[in-house]
PDB file of N, CA and C in Angstrom:
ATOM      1  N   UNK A   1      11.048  -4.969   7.323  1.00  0.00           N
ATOM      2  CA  UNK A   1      10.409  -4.803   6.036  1.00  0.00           C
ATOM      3  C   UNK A   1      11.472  -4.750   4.956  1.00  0.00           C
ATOM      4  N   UNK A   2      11.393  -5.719   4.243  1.00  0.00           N
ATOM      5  CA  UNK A   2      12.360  -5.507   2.769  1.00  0.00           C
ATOM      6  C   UNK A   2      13.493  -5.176   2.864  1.00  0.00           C
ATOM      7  N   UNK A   3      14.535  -5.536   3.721  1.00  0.00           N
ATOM      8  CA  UNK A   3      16.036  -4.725   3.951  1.00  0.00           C
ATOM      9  C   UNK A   3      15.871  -3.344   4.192  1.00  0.00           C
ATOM     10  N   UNK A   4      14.749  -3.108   5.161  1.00  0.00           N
ATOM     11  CA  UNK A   4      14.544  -1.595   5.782  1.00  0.00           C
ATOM     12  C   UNK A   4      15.222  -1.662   7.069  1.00  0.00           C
ATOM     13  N   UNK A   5      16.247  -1.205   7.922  1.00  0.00           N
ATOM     14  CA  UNK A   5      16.138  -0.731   9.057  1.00  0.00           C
ATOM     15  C   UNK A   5      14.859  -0.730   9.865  1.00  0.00           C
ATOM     16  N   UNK A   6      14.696  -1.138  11.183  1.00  0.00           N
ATOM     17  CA  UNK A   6      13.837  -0.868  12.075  1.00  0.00           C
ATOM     18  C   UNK A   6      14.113   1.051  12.056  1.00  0.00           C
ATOM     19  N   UNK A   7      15.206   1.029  12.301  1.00  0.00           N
ATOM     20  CA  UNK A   7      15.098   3.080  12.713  1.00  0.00           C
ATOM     21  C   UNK A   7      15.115   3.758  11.377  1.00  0.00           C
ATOM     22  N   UNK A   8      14.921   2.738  10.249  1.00  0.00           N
ATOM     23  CA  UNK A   8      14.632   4.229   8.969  1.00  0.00           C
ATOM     24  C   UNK A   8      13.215   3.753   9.156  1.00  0.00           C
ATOM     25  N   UNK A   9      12.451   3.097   9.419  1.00  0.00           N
ATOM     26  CA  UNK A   9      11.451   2.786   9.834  1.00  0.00           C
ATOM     27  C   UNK A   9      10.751   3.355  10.764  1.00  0.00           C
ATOM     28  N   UNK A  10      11.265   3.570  11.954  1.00  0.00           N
ATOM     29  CA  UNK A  10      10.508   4.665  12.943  1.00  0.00           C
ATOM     30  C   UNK A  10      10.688   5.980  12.633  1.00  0.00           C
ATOM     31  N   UNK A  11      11.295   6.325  12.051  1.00  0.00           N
ATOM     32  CA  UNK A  11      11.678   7.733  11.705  1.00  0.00           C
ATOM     33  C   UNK A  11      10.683   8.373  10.568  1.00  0.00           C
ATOM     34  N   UNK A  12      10.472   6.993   9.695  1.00  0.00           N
ATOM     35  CA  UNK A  12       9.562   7.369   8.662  1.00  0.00           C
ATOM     36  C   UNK A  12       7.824   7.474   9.009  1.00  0.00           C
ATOM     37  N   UNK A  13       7.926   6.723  10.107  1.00  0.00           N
ATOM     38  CA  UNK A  13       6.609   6.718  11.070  1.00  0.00           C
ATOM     39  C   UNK A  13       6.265   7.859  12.246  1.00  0.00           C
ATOM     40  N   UNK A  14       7.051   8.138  12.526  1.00  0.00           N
ATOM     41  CA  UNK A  14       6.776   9.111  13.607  1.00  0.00           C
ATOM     42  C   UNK A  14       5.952   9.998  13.324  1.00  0.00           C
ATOM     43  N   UNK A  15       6.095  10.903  12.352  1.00  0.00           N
ATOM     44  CA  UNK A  15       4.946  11.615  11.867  1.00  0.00           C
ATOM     45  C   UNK A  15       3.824  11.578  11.619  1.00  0.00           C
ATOM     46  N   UNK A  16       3.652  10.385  12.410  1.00  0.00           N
ATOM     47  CA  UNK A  16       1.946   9.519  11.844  1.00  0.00           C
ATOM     48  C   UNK A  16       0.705   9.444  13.064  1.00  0.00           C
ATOM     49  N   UNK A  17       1.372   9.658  13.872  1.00  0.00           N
ATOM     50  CA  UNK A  17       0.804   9.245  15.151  1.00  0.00           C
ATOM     51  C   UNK A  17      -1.158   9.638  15.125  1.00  0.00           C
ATOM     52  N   UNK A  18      -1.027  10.555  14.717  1.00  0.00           N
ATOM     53  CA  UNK A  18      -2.510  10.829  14.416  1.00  0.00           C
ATOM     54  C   UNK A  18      -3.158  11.305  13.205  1.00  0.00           C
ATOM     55  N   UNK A  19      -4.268  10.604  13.045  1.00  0.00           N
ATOM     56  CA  UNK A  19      -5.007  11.196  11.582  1.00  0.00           C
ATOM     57  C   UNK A  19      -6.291  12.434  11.524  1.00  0.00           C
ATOM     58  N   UNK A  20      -6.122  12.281  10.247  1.00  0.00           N
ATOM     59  CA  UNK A  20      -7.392  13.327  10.006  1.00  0.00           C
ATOM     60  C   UNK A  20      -8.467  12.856   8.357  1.00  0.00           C
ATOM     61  N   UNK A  21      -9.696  12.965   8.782  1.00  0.00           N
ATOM     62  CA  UNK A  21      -9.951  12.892   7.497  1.00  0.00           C
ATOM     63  C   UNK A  21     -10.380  14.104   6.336  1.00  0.00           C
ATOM     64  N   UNK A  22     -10.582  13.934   5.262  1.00  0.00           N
ATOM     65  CA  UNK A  22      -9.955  15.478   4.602  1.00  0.00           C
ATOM     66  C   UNK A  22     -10.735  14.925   3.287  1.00  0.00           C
ATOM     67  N   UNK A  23     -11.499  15.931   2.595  1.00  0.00           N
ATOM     68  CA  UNK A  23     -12.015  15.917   1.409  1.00  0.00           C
ATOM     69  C   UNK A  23     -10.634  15.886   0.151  1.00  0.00           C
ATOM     70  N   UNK A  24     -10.544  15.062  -0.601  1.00  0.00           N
ATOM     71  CA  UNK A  24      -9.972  14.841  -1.659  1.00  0.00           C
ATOM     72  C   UNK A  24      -9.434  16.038  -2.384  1.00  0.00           C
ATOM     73  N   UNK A  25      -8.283  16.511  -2.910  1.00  0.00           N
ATOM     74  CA  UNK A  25      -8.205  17.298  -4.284  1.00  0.00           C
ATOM     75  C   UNK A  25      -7.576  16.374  -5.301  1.00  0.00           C
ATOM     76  N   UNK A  26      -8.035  14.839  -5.598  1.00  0.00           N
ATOM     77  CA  UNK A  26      -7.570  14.990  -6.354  1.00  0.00           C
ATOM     78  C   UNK A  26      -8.413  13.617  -6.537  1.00  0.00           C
ATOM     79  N   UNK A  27      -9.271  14.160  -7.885  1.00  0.00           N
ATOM     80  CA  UNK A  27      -9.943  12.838  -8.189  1.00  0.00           C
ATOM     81  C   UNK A  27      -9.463  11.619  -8.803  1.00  0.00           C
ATOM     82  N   UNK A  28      -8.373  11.958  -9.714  1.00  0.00           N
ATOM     83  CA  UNK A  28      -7.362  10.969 -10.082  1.00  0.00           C
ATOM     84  C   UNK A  28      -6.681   9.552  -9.208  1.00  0.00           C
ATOM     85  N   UNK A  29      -6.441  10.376  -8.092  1.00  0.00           N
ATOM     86  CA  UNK A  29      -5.592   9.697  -6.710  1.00  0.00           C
ATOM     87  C   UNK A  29      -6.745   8.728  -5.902  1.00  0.00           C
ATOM     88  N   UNK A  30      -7.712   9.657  -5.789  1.00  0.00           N
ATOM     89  CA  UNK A  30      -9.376   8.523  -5.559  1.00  0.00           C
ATOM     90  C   UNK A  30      -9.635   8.087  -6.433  1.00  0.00           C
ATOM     91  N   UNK A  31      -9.324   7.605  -7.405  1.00  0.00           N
ATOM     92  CA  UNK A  31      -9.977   6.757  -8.170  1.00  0.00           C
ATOM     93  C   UNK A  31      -9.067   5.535  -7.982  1.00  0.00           C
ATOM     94  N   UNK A  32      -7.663   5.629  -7.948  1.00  0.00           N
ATOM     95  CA  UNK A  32      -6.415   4.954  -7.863  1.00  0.00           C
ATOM     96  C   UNK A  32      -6.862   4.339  -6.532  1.00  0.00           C
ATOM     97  N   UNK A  33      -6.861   5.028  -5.551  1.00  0.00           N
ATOM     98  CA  UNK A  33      -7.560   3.973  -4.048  1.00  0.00           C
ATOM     99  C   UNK A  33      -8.255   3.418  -3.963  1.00  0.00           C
ATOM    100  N   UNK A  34      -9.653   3.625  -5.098  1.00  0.00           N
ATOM    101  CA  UNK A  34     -10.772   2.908  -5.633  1.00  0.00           C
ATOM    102  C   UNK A  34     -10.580   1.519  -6.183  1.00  0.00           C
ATOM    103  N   UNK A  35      -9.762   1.900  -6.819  1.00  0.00           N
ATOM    104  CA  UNK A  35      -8.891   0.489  -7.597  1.00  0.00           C
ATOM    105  C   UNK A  35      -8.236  -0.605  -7.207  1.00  0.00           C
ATOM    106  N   UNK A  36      -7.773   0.348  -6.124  1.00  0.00           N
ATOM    107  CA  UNK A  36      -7.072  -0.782  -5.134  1.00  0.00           C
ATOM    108  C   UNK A  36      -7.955  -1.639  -4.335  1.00  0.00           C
ATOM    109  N   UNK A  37      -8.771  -0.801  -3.602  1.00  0.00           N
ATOM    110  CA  UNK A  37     -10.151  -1.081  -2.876  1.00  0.00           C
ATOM    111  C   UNK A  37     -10.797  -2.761  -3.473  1.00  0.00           C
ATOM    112  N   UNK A  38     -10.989  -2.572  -4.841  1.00  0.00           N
ATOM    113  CA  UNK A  38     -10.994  -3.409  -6.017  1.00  0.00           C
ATOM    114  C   UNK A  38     -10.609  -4.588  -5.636  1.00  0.00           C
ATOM    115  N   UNK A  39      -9.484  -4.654  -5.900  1.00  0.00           N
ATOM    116  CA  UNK A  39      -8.157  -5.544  -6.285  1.00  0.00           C
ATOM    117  C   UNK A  39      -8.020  -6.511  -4.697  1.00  0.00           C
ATOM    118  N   UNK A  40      -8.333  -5.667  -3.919  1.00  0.00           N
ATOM    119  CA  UNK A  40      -8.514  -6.272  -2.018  1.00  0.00           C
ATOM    120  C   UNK A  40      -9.545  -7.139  -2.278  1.00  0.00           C
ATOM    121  N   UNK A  41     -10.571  -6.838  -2.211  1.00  0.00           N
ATOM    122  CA  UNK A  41     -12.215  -7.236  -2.516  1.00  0.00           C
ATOM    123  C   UNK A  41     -12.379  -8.143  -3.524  1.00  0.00           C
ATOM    124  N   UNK A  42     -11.986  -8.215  -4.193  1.00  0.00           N
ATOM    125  CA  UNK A  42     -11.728  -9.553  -5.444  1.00  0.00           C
ATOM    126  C   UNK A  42     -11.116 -10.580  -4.727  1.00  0.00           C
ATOM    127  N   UNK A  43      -9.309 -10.140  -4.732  1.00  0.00           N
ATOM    128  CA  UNK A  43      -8.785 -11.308  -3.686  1.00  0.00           C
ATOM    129  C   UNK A  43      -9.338 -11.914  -2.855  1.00  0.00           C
ATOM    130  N   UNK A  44      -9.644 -11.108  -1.552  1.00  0.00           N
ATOM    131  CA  UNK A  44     -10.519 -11.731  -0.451  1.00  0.00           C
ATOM    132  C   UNK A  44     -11.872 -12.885  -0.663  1.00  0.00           C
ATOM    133  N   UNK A  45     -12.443 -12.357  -1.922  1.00  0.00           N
ATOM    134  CA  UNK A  45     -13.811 -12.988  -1.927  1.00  0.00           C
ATOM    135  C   UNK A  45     -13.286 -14.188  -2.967  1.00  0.00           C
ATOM    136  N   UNK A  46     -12.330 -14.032  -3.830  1.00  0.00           N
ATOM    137  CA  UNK A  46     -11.798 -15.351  -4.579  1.00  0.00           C
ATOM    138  C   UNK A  46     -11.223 -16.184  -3.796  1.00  0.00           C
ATOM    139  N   UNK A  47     -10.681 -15.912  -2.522  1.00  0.00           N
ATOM    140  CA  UNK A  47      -9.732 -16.716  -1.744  1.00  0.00           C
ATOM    141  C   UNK A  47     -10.892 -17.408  -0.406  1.00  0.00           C
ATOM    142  N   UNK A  48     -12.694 -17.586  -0.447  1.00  0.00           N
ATOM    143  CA  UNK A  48     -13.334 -17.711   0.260  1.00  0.00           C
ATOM    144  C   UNK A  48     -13.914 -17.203   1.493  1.00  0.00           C
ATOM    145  N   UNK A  49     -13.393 -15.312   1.510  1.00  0.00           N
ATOM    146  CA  UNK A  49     -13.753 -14.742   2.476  1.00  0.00           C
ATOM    147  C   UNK A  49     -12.307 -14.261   3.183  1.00  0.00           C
ATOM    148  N   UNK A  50     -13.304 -13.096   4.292  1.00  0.00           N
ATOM    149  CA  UNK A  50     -12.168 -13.081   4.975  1.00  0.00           C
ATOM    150  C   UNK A  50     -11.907 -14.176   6.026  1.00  0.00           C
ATOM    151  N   UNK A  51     -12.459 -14.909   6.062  1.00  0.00           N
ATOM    152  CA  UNK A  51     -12.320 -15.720   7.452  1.00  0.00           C
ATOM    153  C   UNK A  51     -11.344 -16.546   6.930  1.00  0.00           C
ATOM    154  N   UNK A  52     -11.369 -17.168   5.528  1.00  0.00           N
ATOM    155  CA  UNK A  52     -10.354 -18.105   4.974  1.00  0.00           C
ATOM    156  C   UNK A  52      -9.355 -17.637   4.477  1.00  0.00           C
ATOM    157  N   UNK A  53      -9.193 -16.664   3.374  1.00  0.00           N
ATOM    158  CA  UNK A  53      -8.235 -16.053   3.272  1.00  0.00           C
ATOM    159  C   UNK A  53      -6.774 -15.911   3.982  1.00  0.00           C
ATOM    160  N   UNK A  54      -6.166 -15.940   3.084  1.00  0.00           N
ATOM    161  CA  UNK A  54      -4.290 -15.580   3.691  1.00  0.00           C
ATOM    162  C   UNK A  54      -4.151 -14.172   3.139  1.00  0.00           C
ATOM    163  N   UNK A  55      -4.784 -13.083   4.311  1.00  0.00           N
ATOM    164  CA  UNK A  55      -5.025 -11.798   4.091  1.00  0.00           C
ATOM    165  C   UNK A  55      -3.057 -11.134   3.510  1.00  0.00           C
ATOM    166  N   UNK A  56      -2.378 -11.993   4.373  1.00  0.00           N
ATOM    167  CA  UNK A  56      -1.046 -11.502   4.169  1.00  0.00           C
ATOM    168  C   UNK A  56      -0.582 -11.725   2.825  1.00  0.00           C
ATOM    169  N   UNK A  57      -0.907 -13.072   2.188  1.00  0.00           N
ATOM    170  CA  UNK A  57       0.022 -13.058   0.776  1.00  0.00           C
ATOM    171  C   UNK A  57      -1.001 -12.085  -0.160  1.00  0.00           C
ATOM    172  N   UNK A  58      -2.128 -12.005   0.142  1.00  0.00           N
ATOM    173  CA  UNK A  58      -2.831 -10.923  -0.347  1.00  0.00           C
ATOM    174  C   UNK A  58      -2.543  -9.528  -0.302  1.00  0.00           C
ATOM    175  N   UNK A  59      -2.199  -8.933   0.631  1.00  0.00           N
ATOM    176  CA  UNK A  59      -1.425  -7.289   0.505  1.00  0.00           C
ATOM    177  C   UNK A  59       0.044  -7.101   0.303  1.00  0.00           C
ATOM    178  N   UNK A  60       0.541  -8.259  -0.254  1.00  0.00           N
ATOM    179  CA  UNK A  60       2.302  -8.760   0.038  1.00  0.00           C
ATOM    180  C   UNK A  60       1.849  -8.669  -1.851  1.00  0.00           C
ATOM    181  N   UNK A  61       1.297  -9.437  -2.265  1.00  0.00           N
ATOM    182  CA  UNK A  61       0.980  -9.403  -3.598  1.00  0.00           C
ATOM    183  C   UNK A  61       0.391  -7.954  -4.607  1.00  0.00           C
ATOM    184  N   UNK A  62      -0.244  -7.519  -3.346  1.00  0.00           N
ATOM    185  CA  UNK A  62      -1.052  -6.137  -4.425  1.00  0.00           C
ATOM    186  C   UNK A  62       0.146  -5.195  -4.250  1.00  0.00           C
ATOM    187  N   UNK A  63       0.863  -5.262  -3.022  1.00  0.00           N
ATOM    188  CA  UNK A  63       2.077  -3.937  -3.257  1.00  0.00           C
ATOM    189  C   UNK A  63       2.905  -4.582  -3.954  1.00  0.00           C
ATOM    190  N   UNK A  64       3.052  -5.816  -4.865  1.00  0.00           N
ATOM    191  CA  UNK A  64       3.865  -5.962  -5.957  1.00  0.00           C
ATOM    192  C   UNK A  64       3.578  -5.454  -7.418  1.00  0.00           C
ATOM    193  N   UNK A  65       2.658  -5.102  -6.980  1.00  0.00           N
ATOM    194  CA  UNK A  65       1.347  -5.350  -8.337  1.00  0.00           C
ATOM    195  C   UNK A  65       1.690  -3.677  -9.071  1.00  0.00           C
ATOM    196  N   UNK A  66       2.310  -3.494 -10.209  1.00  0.00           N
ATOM    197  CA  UNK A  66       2.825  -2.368 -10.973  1.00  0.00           C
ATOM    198  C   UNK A  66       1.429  -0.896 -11.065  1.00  0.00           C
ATOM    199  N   UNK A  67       1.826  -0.061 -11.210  1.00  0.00           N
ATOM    200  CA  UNK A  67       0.580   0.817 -10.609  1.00  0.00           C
ATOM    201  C   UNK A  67       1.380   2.099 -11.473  1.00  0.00           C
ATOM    202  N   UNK A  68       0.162   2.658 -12.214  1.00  0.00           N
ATOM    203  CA  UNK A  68       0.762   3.260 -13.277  1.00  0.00           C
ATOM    204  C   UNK A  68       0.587   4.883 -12.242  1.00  0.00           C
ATOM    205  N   UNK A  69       0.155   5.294 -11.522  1.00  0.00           N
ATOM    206  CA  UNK A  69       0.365   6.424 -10.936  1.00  0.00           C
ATOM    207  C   UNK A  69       1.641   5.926 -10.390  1.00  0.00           C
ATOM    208  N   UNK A  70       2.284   5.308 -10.419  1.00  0.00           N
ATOM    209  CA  UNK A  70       3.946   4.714  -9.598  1.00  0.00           C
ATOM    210  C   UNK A  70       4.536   4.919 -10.671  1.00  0.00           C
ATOM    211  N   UNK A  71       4.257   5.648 -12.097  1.00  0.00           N
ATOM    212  CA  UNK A  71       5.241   5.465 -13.428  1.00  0.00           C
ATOM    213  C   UNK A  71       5.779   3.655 -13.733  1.00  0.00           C
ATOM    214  N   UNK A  72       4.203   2.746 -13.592  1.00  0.00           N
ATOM    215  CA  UNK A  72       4.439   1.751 -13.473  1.00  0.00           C
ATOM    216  C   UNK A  72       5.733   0.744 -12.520  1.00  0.00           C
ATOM    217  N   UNK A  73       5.857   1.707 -11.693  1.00  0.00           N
ATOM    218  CA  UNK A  73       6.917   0.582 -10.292  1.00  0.00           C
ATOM    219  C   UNK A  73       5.879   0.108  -9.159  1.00  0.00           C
ATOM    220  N   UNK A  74       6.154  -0.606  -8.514  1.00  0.00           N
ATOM    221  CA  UNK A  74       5.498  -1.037  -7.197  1.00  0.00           C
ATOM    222  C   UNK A  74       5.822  -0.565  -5.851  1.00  0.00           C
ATOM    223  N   UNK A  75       4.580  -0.621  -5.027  1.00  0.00           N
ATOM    224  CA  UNK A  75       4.478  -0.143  -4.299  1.00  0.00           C
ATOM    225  C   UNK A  75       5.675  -0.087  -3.069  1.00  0.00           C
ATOM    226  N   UNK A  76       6.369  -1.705  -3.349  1.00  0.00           N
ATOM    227  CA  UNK A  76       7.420  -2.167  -2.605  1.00  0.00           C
ATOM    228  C   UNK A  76       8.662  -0.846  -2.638  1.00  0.00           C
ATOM    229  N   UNK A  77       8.765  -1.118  -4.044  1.00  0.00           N
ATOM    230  CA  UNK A  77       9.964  -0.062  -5.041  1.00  0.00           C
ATOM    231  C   UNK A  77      10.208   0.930  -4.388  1.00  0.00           C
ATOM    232  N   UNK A  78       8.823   1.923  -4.154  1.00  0.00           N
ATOM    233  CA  UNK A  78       8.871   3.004  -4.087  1.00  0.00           C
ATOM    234  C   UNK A  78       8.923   3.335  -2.563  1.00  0.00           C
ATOM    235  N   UNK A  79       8.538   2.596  -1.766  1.00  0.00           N
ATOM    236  CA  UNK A  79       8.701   2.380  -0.328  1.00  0.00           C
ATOM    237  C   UNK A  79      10.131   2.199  -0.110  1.00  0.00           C
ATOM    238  N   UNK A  80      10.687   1.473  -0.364  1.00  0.00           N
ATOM    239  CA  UNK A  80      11.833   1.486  -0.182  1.00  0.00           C
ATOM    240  C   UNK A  80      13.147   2.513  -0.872  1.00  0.00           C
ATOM    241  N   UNK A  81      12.632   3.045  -1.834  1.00  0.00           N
ATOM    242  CA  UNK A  81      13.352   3.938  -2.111  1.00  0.00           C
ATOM    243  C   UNK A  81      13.151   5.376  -1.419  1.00  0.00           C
ATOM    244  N   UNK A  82      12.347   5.240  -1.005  1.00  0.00           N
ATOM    245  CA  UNK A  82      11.707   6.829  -0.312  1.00  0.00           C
ATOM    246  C   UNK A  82      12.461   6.602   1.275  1.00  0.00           C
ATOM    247  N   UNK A  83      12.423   5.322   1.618  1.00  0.00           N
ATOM    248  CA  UNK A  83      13.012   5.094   3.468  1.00  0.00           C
ATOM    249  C   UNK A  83      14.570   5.086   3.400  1.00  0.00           C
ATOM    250  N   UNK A  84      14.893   4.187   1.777  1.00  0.00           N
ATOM    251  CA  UNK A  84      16.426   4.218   1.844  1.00  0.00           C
ATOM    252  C   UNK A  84      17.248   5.874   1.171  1.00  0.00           C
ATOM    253  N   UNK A  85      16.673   6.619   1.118  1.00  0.00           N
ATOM    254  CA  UNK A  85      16.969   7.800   0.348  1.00  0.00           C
ATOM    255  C   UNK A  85      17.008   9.458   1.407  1.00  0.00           C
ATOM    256  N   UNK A  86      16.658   8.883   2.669  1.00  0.00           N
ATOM    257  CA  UNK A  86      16.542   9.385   3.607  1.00  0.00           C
ATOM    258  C   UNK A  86      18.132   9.669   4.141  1.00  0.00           C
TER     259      UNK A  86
END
């Protein structure tokens, strides 16, 4: 991923292994996933579905895509600064 290490990569994953789901505190942050939700669902259905669709340049594109809860950086940006800062 992006000049990531495979092992700043597992390291940043390990903690993941299992989920939970969890009522929101923060309606701001759901609305922001809402948005995104959006932005998937547009693509997909402008690009003829999912069956046709190039689902990949599609989520390769929205984590480029500037996001003002990011203090306007991308999703890429901030991913990589959070794995390389480790």
């Amino acid at each position: 991923m992006r000049n990531v290490s495979q092992e700043s990569l597992d390291n940043a994953l390990k903690h993941y292994e299992s989920g939970a789901y969890a009522r929101t505190d923060s309606q701001s942050n759901l609305g922001s996933l809402n948005d995104l939700v959006q932005c998937y669902k547009h693509s997909i259905e402008s690009e003829g579905g999912l069956a046709h669709c190039d689902l990949t340049h599609i989520i390769l594109s929205i984590n480029e895509m500037p996001q003002r809860k990011l203090q306007w950086s991308n999703a890429w940006d901030v991913t990589l600064l959070k794995l390389t800062s480790r």
